[in-house]
C-alpha atoms as a PDB file:
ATOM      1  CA  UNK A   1      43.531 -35.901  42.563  1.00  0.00           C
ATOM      2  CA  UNK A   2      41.585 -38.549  40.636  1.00  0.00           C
ATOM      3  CA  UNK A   3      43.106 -41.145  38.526  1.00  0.00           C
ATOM      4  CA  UNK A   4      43.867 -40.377  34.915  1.00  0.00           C
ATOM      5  CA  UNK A   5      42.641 -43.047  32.022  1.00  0.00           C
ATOM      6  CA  UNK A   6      42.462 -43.676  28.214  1.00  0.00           C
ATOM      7  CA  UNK A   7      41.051 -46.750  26.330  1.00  0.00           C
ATOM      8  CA  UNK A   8      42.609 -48.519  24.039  1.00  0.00           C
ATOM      9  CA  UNK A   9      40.377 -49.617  21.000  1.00  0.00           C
ATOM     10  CA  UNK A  10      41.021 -50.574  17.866  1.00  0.00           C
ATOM     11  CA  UNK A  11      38.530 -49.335  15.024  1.00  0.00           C
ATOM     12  CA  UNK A  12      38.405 -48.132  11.186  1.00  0.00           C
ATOM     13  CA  UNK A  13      36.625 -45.260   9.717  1.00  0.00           C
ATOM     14  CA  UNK A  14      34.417 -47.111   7.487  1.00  0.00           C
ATOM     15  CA  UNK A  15      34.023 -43.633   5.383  1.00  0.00           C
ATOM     16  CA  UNK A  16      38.059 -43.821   4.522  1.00  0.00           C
ATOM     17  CA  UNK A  17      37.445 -47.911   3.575  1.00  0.00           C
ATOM     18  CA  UNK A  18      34.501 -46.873   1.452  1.00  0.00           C
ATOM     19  CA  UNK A  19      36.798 -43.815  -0.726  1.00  0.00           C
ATOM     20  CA  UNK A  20      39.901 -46.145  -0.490  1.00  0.00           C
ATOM     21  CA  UNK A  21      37.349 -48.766  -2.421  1.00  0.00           C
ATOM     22  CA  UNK A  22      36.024 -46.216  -4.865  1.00  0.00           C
ATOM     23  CA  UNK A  23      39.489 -45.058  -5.759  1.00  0.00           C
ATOM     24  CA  UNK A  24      40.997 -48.372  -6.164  1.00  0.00           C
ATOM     25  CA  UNK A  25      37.906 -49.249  -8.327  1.00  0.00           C
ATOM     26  CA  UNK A  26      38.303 -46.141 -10.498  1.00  0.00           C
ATOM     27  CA  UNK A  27      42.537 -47.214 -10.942  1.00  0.00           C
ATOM     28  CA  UNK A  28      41.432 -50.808 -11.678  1.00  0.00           C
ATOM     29  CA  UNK A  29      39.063 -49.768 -14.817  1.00  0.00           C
ATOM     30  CA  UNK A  30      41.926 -47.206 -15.934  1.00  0.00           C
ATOM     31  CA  UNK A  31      44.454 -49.604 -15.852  1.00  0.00           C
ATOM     32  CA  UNK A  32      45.660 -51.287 -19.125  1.00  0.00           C
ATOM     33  CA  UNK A  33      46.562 -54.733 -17.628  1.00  0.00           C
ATOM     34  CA  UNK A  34      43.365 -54.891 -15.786  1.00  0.00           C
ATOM     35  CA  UNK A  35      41.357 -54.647 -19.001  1.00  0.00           C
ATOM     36  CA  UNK A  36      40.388 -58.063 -19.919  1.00  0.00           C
ATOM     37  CA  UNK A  37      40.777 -59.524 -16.354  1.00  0.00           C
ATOM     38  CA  UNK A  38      37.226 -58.959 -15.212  1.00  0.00           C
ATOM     39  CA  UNK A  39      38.872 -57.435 -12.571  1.00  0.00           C
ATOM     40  CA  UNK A  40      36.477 -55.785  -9.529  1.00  0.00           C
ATOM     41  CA  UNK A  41      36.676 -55.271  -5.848  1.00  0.00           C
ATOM     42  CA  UNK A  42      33.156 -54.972  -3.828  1.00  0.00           C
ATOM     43  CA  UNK A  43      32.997 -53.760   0.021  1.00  0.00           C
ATOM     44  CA  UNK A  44      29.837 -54.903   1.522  1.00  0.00           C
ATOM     45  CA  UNK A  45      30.073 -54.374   5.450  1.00  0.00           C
ATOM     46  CA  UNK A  46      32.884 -55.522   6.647  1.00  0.00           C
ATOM     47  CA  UNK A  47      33.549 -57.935   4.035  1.00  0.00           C
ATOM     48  CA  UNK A  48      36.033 -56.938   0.402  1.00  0.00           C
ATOM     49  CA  UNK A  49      35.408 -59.960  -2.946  1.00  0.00           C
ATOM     50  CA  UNK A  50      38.028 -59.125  -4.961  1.00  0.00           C
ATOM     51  CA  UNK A  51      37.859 -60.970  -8.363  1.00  0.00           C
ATOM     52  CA  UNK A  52      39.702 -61.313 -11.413  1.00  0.00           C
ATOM     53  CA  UNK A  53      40.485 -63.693 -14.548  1.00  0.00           C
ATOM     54  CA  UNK A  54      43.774 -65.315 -13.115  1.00  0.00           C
ATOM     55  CA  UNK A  55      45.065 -65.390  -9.427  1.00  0.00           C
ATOM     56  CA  UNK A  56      48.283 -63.127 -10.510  1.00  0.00           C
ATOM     57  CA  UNK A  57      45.006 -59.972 -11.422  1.00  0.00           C
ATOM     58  CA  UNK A  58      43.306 -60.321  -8.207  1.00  0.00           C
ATOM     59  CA  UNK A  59      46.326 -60.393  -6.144  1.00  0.00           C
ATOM     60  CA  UNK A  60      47.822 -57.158  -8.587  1.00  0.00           C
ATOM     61  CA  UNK A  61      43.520 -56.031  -7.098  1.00  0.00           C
ATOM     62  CA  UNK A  62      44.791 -56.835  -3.897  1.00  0.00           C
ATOM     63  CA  UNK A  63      47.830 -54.774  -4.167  1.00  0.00           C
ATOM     64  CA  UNK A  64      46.286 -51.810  -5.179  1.00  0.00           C
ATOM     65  CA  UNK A  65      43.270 -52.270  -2.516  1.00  0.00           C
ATOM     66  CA  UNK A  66      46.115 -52.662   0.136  1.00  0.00           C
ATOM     67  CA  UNK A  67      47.933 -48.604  -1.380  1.00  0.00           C
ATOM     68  CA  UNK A  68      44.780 -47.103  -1.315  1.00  0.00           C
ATOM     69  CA  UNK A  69      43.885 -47.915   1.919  1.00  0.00           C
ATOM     70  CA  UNK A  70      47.761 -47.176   3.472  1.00  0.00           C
ATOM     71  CA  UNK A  71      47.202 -43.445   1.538  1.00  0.00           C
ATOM     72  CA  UNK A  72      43.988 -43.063   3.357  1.00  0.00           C
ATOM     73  CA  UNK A  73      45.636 -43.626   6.943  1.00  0.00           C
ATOM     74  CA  UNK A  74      44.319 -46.930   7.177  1.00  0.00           C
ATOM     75  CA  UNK A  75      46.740 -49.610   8.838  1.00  0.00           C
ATOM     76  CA  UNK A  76      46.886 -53.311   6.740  1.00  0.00           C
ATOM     77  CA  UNK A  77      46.784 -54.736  10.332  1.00  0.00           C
ATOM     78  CA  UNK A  78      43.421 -54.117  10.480  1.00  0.00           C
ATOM     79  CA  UNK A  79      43.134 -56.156   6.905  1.00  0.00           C
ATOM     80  CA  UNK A  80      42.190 -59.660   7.548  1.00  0.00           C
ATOM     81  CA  UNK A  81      43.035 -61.355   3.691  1.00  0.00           C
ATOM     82  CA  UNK A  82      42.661 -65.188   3.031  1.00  0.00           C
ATOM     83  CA  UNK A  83      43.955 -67.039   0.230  1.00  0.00           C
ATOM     84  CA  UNK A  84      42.555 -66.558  -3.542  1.00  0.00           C
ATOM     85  CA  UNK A  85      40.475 -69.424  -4.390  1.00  0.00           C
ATOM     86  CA  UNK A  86      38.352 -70.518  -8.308  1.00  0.00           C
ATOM     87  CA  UNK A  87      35.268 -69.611  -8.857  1.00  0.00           C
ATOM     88  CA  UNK A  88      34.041 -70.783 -12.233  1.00  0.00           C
ATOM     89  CA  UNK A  89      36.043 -68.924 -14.549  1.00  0.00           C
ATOM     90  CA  UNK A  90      37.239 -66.241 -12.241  1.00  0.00           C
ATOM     91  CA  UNK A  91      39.132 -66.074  -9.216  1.00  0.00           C
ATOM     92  CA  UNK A  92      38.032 -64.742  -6.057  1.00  0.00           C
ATOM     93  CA  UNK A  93      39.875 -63.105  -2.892  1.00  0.00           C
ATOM     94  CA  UNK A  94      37.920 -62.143   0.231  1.00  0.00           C
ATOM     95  CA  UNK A  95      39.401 -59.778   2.915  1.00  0.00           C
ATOM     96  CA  UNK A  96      37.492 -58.686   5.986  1.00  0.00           C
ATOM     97  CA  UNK A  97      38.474 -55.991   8.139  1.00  0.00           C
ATOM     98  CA  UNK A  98      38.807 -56.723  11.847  1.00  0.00           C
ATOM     99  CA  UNK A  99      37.704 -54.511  14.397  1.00  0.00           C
ATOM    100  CA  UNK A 100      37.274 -54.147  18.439  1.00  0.00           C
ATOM    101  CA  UNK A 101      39.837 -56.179  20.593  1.00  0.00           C
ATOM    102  CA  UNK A 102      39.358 -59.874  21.044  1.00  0.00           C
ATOM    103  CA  UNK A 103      39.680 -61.274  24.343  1.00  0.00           C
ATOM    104  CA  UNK A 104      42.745 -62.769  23.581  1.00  0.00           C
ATOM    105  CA  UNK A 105      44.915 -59.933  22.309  1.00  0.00           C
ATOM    106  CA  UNK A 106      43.367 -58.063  25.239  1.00  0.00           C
ATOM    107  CA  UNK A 107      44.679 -60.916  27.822  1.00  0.00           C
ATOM    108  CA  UNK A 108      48.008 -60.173  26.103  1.00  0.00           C
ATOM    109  CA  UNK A 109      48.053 -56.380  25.781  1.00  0.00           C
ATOM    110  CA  UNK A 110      46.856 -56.471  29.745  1.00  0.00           C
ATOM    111  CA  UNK A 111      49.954 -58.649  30.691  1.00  0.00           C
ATOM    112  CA  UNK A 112      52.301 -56.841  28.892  1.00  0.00           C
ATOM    113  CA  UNK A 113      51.500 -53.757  31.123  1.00  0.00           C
ATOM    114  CA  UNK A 114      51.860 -55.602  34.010  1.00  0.00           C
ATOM    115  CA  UNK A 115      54.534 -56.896  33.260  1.00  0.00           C
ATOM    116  CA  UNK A 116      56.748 -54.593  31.895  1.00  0.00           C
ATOM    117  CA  UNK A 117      54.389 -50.964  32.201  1.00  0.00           C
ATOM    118  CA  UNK A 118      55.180 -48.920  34.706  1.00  0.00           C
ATOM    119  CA  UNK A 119      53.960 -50.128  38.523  1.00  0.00           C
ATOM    120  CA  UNK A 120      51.032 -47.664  39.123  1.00  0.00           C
ATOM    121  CA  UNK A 121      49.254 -48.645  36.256  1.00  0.00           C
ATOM    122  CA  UNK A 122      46.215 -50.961  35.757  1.00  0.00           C
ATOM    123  CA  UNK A 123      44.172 -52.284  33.389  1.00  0.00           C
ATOM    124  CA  UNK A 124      40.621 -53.678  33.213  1.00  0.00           C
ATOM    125  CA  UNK A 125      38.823 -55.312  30.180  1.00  0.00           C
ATOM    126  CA  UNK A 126      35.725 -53.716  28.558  1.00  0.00           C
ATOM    127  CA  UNK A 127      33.932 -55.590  25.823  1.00  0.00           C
ATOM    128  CA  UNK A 128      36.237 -55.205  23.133  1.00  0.00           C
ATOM    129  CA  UNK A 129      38.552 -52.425  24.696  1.00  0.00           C
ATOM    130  CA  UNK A 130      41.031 -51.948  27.256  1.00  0.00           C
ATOM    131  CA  UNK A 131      40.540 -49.344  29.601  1.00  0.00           C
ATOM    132  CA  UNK A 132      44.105 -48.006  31.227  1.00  0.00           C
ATOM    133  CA  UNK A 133      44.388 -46.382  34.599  1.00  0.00           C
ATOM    134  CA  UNK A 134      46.899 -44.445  36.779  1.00  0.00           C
ATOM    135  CA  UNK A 135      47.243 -41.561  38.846  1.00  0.00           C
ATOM    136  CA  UNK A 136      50.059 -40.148  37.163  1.00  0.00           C
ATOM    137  CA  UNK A 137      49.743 -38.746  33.156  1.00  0.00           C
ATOM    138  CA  UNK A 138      53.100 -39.428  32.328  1.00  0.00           C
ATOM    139  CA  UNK A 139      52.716 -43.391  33.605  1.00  0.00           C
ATOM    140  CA  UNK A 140      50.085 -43.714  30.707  1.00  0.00           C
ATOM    141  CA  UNK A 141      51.699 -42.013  28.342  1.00  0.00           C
ATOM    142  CA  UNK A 142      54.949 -44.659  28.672  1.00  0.00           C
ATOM    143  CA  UNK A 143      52.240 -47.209  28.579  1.00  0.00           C
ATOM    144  CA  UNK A 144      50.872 -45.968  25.578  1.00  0.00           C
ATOM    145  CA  UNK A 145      54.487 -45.827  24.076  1.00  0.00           C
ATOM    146  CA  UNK A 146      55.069 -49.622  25.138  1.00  0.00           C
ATOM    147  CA  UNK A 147      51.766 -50.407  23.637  1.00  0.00           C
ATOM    148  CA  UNK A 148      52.800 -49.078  20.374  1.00  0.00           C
ATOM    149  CA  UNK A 149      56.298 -50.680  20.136  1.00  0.00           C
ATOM    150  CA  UNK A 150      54.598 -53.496  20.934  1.00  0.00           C
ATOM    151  CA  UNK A 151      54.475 -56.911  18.217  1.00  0.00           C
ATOM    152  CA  UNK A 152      51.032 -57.792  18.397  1.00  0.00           C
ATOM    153  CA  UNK A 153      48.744 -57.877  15.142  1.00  0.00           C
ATOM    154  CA  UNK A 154      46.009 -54.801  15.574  1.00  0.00           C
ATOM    155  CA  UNK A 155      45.576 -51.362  14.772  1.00  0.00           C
ATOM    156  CA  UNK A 156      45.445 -49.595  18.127  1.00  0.00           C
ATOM    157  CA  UNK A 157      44.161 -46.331  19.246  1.00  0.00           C
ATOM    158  CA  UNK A 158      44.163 -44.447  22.433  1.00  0.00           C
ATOM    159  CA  UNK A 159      40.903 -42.308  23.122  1.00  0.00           C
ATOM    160  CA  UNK A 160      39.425 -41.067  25.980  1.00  0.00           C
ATOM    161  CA  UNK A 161      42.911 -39.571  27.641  1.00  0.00           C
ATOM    162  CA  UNK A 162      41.767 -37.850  30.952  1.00  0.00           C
END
């Protein structure tokens, strides 16, 4: 019997980002306190400018970015948000989201299933994903429960489970 693998990636639907931004910029032009705040939030690739009048707007921006996004399935981990900063006479606060597995959190991710995974199972870095092997289905499936208990700061997914 061949071996059984999955990879583990970590991506975002770019369609659900694009709706999340259209609905939080439809709430943000409803909204009564956001009325003379210049408020506005802009996606352009992988890149949100969130601005506003005073840094207590854009980060209220911020917060209802981050609850659109959660309703549309999409995890903050994979929000990347720096520090509001003045702009003239507005305020600005740029997110990006982050995307693919660095070679760092894949060093870790690796370790941690050698380490405490079960015995049979290996893994081997691709580009920015993980690919998991082991003859037995029910070895990756633990590993894939470890992986998601585990503390480290990405959005992972499993695809490719054969």
């Amino acid at each position: 019997m061949a071996d059984s693998s999955f990879d583990v990636v970590s991506k975002v639907d770019h369609m659900e980002v694009a709706n999340a931004i259209n609905q939080a910029t439809k709430e943000i032009s409803q909204r009564y306190d956001f009325k003379d705040a210049g408020a506005s939030v802009d996606l352009s690739g992988e890149k949100l400018m969130m601005k506003a009048a005073s840094e207590d707007r854009v980060l209220a921006v911020l917060d209802v970015v981050q609850s659109k996004l959660i309703k549309r399935g999409i995890s903050l981990k994979s929000l990347d948000t720096g520090e509001p900063y003045q702009s003239g006479k507005e305020v600005r606060l740029e997110a990006s989201l982050k995307e693919g597995i660095d070679q760092a959190n894949a060093k870790k991710l690796s370790k941690l299933i050698r380490d405490e995974g079960p015995k049979s199972v290996k893994s081997q870095i691709q580009g920015d994903e993980l690919r998991v092997t082991s003859k037995s289905r029910d070895d990756l499936q633990a590993t894939m429960q470890l992986l998601r208990g585990a503390d480290i700061d990405l959005d992972l997914q499993f695809v490719n489970f054969r």
